[in-house]
C-alpha atoms as a PDB file:
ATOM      1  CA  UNK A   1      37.570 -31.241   9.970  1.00  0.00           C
ATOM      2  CA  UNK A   2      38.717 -27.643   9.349  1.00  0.00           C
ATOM      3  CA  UNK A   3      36.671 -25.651   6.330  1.00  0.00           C
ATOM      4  CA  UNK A   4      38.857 -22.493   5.620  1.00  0.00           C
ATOM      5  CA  UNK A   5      36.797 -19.849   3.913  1.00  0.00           C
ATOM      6  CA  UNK A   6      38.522 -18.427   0.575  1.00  0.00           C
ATOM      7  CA  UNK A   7      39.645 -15.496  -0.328  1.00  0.00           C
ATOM      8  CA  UNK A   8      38.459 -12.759  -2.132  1.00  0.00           C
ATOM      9  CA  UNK A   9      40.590 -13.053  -4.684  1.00  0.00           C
ATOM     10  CA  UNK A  10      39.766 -17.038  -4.820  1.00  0.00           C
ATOM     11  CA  UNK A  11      36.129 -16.627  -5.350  1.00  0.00           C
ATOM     12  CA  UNK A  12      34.016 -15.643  -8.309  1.00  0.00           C
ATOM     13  CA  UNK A  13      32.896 -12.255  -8.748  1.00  0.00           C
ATOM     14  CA  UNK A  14      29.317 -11.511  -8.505  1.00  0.00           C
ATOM     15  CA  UNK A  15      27.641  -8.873 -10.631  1.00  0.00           C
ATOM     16  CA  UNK A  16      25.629  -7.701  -7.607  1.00  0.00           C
ATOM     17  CA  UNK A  17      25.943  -8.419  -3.744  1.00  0.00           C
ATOM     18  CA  UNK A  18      23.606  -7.990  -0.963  1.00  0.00           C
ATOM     19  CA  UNK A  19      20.187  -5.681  -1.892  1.00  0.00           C
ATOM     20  CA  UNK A  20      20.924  -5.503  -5.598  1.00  0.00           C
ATOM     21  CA  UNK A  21      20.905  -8.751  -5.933  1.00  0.00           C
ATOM     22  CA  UNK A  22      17.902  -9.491  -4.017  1.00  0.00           C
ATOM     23  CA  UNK A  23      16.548  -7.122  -5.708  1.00  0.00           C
ATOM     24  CA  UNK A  24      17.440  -8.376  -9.440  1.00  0.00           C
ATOM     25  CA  UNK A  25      16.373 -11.871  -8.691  1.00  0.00           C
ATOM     26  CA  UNK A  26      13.073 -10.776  -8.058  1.00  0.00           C
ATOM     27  CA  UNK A  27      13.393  -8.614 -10.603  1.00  0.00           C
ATOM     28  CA  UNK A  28      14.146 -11.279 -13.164  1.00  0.00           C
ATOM     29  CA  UNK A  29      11.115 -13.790 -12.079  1.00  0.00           C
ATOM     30  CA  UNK A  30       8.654 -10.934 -12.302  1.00  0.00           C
ATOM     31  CA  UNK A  31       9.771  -9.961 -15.858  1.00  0.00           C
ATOM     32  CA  UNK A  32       9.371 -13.308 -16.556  1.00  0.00           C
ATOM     33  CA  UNK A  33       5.909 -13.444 -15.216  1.00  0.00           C
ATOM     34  CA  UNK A  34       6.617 -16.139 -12.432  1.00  0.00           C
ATOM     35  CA  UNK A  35       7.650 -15.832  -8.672  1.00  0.00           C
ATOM     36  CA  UNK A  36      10.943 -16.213  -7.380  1.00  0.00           C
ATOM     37  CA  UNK A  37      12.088 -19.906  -5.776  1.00  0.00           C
ATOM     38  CA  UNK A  38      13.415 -20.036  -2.690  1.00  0.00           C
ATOM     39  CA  UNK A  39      14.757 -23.317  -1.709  1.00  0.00           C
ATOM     40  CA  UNK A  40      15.388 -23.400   1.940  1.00  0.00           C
ATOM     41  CA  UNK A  41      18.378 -26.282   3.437  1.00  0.00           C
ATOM     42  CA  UNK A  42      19.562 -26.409   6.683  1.00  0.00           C
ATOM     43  CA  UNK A  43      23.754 -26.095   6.517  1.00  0.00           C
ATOM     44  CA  UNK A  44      25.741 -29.146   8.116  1.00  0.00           C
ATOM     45  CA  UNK A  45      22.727 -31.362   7.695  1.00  0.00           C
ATOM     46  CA  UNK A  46      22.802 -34.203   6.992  1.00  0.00           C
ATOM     47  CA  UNK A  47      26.847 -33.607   7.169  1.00  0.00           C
ATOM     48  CA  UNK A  48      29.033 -30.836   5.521  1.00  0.00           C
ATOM     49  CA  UNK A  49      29.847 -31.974   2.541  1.00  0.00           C
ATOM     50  CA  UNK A  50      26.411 -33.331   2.066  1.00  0.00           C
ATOM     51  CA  UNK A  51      24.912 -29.608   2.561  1.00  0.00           C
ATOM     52  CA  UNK A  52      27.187 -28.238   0.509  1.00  0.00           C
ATOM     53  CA  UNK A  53      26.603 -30.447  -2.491  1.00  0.00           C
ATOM     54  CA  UNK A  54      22.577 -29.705  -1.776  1.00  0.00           C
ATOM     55  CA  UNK A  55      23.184 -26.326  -2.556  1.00  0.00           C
ATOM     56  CA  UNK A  56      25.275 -26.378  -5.290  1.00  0.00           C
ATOM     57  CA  UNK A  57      22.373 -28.846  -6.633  1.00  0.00           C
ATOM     58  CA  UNK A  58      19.507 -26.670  -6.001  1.00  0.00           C
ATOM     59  CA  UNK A  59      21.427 -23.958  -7.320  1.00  0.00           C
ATOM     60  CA  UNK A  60      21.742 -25.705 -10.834  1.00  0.00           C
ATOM     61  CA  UNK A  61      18.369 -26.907 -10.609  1.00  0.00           C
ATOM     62  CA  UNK A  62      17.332 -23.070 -10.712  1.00  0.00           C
ATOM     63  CA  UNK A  63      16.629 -21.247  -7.397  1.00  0.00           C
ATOM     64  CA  UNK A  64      16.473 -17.989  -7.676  1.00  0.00           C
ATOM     65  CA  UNK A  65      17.823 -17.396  -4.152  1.00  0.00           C
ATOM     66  CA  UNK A  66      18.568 -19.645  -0.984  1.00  0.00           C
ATOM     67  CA  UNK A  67      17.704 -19.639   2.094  1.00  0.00           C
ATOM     68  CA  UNK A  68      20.447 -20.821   4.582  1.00  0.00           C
ATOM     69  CA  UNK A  69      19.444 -22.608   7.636  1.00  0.00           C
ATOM     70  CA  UNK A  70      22.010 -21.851  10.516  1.00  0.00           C
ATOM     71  CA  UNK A  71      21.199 -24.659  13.260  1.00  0.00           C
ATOM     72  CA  UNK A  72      20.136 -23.608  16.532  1.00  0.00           C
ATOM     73  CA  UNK A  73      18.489 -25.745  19.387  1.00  0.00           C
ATOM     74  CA  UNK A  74      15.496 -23.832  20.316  1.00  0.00           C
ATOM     75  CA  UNK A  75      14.029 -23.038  16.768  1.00  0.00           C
ATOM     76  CA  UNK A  76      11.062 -21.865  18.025  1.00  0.00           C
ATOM     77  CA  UNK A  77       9.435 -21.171  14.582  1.00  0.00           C
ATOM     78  CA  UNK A  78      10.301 -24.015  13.259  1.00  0.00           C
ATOM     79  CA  UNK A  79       8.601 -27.728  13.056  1.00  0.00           C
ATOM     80  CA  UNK A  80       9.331 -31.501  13.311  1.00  0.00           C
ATOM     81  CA  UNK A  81      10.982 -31.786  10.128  1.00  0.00           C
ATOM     82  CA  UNK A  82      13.420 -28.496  10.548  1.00  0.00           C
ATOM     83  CA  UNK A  83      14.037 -29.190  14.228  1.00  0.00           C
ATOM     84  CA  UNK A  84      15.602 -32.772  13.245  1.00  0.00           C
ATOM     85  CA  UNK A  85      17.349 -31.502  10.555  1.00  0.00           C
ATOM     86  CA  UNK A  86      18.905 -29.128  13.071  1.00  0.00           C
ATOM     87  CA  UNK A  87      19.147 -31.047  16.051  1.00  0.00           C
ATOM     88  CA  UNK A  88      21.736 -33.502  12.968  1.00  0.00           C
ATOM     89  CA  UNK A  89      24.095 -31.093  12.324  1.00  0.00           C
ATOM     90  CA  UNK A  90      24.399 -29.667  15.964  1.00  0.00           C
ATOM     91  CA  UNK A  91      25.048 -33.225  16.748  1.00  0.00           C
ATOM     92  CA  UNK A  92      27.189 -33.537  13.898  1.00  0.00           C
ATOM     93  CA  UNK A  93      29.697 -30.081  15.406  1.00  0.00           C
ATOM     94  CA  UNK A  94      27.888 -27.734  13.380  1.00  0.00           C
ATOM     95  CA  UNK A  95      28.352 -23.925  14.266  1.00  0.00           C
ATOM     96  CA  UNK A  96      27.954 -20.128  13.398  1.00  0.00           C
ATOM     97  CA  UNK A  97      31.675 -20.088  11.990  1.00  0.00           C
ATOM     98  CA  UNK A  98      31.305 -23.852   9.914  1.00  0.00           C
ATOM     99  CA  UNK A  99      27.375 -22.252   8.431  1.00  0.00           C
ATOM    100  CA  UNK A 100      29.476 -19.765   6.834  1.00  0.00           C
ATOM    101  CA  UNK A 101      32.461 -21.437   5.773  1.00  0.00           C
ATOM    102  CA  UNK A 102      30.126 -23.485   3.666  1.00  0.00           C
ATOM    103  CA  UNK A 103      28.295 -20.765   2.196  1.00  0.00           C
ATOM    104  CA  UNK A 104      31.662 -19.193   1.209  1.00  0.00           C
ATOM    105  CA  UNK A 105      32.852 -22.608  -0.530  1.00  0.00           C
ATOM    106  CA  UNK A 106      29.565 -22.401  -2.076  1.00  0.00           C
ATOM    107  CA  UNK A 107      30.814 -18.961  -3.816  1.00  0.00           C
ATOM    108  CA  UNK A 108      33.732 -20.793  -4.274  1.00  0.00           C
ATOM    109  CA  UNK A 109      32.324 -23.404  -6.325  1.00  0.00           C
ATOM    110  CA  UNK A 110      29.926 -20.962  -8.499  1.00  0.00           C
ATOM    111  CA  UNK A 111      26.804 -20.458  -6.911  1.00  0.00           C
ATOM    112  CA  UNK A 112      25.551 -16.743  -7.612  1.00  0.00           C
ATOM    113  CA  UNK A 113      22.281 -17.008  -6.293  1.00  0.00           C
ATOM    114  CA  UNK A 114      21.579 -14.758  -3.332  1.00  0.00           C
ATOM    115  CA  UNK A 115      22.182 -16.250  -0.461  1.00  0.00           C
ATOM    116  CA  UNK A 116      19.469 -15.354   3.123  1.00  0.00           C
ATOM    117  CA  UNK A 117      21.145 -16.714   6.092  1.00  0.00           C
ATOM    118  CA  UNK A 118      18.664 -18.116   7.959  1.00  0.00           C
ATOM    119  CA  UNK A 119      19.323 -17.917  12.165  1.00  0.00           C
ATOM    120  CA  UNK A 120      17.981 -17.368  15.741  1.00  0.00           C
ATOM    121  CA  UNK A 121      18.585 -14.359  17.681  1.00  0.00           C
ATOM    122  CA  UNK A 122      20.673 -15.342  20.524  1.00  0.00           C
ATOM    123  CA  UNK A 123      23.674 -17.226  18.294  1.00  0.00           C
ATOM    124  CA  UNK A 124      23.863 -13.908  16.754  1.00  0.00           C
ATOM    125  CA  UNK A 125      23.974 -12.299  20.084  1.00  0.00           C
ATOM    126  CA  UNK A 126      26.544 -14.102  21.200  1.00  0.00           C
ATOM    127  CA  UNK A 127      28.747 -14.037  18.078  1.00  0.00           C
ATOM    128  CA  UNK A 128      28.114  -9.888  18.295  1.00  0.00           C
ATOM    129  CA  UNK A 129      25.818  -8.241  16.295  1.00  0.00           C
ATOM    130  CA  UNK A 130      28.214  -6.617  13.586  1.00  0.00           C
ATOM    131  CA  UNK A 131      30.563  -9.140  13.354  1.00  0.00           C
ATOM    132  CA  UNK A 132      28.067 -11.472  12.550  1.00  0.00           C
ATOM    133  CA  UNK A 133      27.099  -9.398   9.471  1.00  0.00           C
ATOM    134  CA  UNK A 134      30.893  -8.742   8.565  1.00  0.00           C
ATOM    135  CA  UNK A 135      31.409 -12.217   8.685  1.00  0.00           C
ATOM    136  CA  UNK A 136      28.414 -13.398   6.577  1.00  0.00           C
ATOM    137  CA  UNK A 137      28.920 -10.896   3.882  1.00  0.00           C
ATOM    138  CA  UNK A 138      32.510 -12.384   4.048  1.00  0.00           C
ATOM    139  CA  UNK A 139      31.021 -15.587   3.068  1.00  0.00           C
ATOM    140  CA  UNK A 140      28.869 -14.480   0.608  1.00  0.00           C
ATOM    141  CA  UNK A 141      25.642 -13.745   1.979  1.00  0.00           C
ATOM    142  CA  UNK A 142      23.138 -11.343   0.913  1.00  0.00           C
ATOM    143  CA  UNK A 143      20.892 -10.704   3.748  1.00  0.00           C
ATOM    144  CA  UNK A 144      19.948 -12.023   7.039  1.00  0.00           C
ATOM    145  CA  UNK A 145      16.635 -13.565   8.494  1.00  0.00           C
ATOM    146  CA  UNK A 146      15.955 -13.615  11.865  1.00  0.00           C
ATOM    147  CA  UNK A 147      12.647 -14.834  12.754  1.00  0.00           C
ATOM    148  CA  UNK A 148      12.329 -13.955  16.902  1.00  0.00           C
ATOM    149  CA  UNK A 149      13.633 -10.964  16.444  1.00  0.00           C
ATOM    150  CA  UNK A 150      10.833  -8.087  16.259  1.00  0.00           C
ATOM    151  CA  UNK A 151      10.997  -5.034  14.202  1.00  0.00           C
ATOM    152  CA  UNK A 152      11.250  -2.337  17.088  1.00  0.00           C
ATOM    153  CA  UNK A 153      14.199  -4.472  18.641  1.00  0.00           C
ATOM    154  CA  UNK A 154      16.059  -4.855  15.486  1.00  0.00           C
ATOM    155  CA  UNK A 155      17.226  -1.137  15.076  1.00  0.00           C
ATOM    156  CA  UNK A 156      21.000  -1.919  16.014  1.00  0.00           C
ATOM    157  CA  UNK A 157      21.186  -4.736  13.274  1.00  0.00           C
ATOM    158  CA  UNK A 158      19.525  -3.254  10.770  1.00  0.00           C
ATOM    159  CA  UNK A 159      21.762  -0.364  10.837  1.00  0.00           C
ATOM    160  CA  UNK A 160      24.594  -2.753  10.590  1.00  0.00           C
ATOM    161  CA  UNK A 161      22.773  -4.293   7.468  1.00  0.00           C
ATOM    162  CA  UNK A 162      22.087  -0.791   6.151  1.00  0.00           C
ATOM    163  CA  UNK A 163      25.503   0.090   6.313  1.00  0.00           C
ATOM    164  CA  UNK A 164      26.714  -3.147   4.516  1.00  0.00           C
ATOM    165  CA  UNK A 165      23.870  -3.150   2.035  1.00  0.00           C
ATOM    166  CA  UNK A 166      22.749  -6.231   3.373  1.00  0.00           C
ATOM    167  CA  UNK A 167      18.846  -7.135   4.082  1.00  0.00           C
ATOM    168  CA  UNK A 168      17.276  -7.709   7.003  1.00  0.00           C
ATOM    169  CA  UNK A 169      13.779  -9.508   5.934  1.00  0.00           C
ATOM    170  CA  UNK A 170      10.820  -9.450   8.435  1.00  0.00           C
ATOM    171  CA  UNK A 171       7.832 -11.627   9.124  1.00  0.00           C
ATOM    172  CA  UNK A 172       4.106 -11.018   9.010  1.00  0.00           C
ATOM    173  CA  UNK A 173       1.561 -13.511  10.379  1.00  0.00           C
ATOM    174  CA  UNK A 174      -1.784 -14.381   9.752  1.00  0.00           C
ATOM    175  CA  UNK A 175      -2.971 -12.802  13.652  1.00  0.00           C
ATOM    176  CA  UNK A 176      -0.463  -9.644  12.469  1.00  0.00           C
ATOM    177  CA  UNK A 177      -2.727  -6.590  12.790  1.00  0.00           C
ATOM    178  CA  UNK A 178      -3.017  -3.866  10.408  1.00  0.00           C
ATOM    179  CA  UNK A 179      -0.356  -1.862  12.409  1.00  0.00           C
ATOM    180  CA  UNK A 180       1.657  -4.413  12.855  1.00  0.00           C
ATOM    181  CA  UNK A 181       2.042  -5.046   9.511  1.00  0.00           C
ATOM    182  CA  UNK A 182       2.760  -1.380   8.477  1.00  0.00           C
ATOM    183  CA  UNK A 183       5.635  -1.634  11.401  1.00  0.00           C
ATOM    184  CA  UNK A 184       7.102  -5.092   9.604  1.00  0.00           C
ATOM    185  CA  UNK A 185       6.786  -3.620   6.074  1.00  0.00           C
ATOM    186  CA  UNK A 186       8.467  -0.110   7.073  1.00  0.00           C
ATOM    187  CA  UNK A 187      11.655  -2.427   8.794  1.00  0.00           C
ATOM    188  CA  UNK A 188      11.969  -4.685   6.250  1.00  0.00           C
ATOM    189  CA  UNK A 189      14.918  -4.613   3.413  1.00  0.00           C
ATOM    190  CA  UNK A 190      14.996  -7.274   0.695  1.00  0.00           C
ATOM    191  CA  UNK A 191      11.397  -8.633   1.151  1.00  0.00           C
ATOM    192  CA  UNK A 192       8.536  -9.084   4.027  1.00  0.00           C
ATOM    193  CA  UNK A 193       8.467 -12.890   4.510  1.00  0.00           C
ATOM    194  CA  UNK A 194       4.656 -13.889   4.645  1.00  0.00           C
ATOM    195  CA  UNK A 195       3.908 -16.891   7.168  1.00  0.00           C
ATOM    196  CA  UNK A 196       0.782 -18.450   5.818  1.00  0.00           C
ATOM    197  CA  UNK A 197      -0.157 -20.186   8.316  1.00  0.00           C
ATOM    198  CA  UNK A 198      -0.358 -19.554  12.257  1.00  0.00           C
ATOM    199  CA  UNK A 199       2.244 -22.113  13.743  1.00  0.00           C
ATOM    200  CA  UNK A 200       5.453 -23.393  12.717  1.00  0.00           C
ATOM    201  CA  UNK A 201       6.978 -24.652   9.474  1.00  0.00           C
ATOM    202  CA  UNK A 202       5.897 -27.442   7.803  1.00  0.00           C
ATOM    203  CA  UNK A 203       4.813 -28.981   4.688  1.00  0.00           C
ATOM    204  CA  UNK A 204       1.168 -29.452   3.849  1.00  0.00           C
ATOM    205  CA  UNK A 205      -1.474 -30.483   1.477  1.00  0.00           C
ATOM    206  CA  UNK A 206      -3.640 -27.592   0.768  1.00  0.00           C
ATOM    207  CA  UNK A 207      -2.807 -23.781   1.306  1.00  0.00           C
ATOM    208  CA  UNK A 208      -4.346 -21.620   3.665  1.00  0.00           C
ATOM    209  CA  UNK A 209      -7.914 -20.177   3.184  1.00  0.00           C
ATOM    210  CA  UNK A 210      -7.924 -16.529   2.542  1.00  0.00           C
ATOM    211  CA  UNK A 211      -4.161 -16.383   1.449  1.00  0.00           C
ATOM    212  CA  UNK A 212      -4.669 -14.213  -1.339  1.00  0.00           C
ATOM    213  CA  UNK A 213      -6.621 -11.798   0.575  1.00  0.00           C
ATOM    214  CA  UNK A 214      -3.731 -11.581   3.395  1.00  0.00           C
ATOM    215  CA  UNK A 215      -1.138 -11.425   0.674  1.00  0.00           C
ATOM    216  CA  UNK A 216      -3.078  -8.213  -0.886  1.00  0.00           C
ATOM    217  CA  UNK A 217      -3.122  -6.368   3.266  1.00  0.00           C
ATOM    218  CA  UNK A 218       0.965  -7.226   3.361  1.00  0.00           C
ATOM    219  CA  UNK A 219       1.301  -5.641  -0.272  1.00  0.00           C
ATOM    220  CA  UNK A 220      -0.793  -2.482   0.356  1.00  0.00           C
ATOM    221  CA  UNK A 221       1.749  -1.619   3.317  1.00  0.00           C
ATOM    222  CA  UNK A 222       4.838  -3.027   1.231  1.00  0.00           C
ATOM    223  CA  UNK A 223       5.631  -0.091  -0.477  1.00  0.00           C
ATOM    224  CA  UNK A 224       6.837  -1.806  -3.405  1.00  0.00           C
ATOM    225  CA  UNK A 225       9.048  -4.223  -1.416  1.00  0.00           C
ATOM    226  CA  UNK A 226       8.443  -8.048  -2.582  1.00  0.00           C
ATOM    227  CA  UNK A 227       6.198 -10.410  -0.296  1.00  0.00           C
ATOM    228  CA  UNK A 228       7.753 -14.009  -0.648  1.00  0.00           C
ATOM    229  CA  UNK A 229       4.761 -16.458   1.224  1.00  0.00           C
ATOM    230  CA  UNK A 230       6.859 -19.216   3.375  1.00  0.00           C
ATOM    231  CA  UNK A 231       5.680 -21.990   5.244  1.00  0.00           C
ATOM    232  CA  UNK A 232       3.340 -24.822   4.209  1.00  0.00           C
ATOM    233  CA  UNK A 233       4.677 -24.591   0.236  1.00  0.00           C
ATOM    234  CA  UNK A 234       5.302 -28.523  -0.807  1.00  0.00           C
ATOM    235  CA  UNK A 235       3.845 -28.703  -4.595  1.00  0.00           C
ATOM    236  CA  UNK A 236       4.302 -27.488  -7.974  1.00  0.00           C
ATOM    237  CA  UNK A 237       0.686 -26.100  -7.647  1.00  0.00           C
ATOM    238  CA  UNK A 238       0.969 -24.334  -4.417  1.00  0.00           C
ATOM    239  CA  UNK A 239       3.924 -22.350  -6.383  1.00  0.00           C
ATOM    240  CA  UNK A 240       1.882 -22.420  -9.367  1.00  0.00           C
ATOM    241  CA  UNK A 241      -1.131 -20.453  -7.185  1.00  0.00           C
ATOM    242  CA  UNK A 242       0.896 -18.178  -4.769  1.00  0.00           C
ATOM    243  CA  UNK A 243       2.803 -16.813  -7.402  1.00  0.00           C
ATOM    244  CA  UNK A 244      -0.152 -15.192  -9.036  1.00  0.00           C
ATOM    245  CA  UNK A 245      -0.596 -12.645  -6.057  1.00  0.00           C
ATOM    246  CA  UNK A 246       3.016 -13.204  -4.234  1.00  0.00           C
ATOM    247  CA  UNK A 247       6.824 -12.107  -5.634  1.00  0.00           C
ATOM    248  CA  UNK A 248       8.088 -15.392  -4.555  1.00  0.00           C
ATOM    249  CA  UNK A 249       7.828 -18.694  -2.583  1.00  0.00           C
ATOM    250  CA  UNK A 250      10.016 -20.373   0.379  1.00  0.00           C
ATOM    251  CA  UNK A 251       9.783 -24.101  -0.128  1.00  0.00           C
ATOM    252  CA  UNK A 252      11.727 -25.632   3.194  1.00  0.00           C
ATOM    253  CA  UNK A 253      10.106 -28.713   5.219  1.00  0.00           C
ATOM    254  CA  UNK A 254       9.312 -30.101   1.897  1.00  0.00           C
ATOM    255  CA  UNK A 255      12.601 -30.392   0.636  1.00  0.00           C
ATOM    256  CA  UNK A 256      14.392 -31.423   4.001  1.00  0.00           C
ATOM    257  CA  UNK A 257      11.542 -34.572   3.894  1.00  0.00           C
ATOM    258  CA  UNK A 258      11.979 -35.431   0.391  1.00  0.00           C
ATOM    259  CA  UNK A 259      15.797 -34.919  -0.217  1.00  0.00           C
ATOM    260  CA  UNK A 260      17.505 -35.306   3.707  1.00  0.00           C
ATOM    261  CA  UNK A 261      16.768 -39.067   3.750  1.00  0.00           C
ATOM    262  CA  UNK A 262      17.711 -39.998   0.353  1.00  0.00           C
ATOM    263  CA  UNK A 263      20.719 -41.982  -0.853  1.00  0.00           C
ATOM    264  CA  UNK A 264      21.690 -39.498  -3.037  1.00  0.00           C
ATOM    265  CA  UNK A 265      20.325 -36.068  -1.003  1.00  0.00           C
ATOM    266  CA  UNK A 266      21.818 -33.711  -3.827  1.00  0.00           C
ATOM    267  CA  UNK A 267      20.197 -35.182  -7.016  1.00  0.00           C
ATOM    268  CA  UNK A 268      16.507 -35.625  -4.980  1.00  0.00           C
ATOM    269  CA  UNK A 269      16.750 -32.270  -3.816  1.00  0.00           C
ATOM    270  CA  UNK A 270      18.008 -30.822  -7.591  1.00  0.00           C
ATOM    271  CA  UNK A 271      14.713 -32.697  -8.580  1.00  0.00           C
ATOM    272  CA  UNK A 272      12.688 -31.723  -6.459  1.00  0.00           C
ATOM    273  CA  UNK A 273      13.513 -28.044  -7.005  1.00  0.00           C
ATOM    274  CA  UNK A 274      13.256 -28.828 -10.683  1.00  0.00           C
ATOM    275  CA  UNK A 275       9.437 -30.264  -9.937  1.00  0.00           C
ATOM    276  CA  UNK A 276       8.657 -26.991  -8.432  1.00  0.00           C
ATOM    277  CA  UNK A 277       9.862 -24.670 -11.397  1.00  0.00           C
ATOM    278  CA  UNK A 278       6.262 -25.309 -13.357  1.00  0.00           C
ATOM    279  CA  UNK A 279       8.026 -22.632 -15.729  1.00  0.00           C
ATOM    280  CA  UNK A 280      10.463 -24.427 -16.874  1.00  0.00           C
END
């Protein structure tokens, strides 16, 4: 099945692109006193079309940006629920070029919310540094995440991003010393991604002890950048709590369990989206 990305002139026009609009989406949740959502799907899974009706679905259902799962098979950050998803749509021919021929039909089709392509260092590697950030601003992205790739090794991409005005987000961890997070927050562009938890992704029941407190160390290095907490978020409370001391949330395992299994995997995953906008 070939997926042709459109045109330019074939897609909608976007207001903003790349940092601004990162930056007005958070922009837009905090003047309305709430964090920004951040649904997370991984692209191809369970099939193409499927993925692309998903977003389009959590798009309506009110994410204020998405976060783009490019399928890789050694997601080291990533757990059970992720990995399957994954391992799917690399079964299913999914690849660097077919990720971002769906994001573009997803411009295509209407969706303005920013888009974070989500994907493991050595695919990009391989695909070459800046054309992989040529070619995913082509499609419509926004900014990149890339979560094995540290901040001191990232100087050559994020000077591609810089000169695209594209983000490059980076991670802090619960074990991340004080200097380490000063080194994430001083890389970052868009937002620092928090990881709650130590480990990989996952949904669970009750948030980490002491979040707060390691949201408020991330924040006094941030410089004003956002700090969007990821990994572990799977209830309307959890975004109900985190976004009283965090810009945003990152709701991913959660939504792959709920929605990637269901007979309809678009409408479960618009409602659960909707279930998680206690705002609304």
């Amino acid at each position: 099945m070939t997926i042709s990305i459109p045109s330019a002139e074939a897609r909608p026009q976007r207001s903003e692109a790349g940092l601004p609009a990162i930056a007005a989406a958070f922009a837009r949740a905090r003047a309305e006193g709430r964090p920004a959502l951040m649904p997370y799907w991984s692209l191809g899974y369970p099939d193409v079309e499927t993925s692309l009706c998903v977003i389009e679905a959590i798009a309506r259902a009110g994410a204020d940006l998405i976060e783009l799962g490019v399928p890789f098979s050694d997601p080291l950050a990533d757990g059970p629920v992720i990995q399957r998803a994954n391992q799917i749509a690399l079964e299913r021919g999914i690849t660097v070029s077919r990720c971002m021929q769906i994001a573009a039909r997803a411009r295509a089709s209407g969706v303005s919310a920013p888009f974070l392509a989500m994907g493991y260092l050595n695919p990009v590697i391989a695909y070459g540094e800046a054309r992989y950030v040529a070619d995913w601003q082509a499609a419509g992205a926004d900014g990149l995440i890339v979560p094995d790739l540290p901040p001191e090794e990232s100087d050559a991409l994020k000077r591609v991003c810089d000169e695209r005005a594209m983000a490059l987000v980076q991670f802090t961890a619960p074990t991340s010393t004080e200097a380490r997070i000063a080194i994430a927050a001083r890389y970052a562009t868009g937002f620092i991604y928090i990881v709650s938890v130590a480990g990989v992704t996952g949904a669970r029941d009750r948030l980490a002890e002491g979040l707060r407190d390691y949201v408020e160390r991330v924040k006094a290095h941030a410089t004003g950048k956002p700090v969007v907490v990821g990994f572990g978020i799977s209830k309307p409370e959890h975004v109900r709590e985190v976004g009283q001391f965090a810009d945003g949330v990152i709701v991913a395992s959660a939504l792959l369990r709920h929605a990637g299994d269901a007979p309809d995997p678009a409408r479960a995953a618009y409602e659960f989206v909707r279930s998680l906008r206690y705002w609304a």
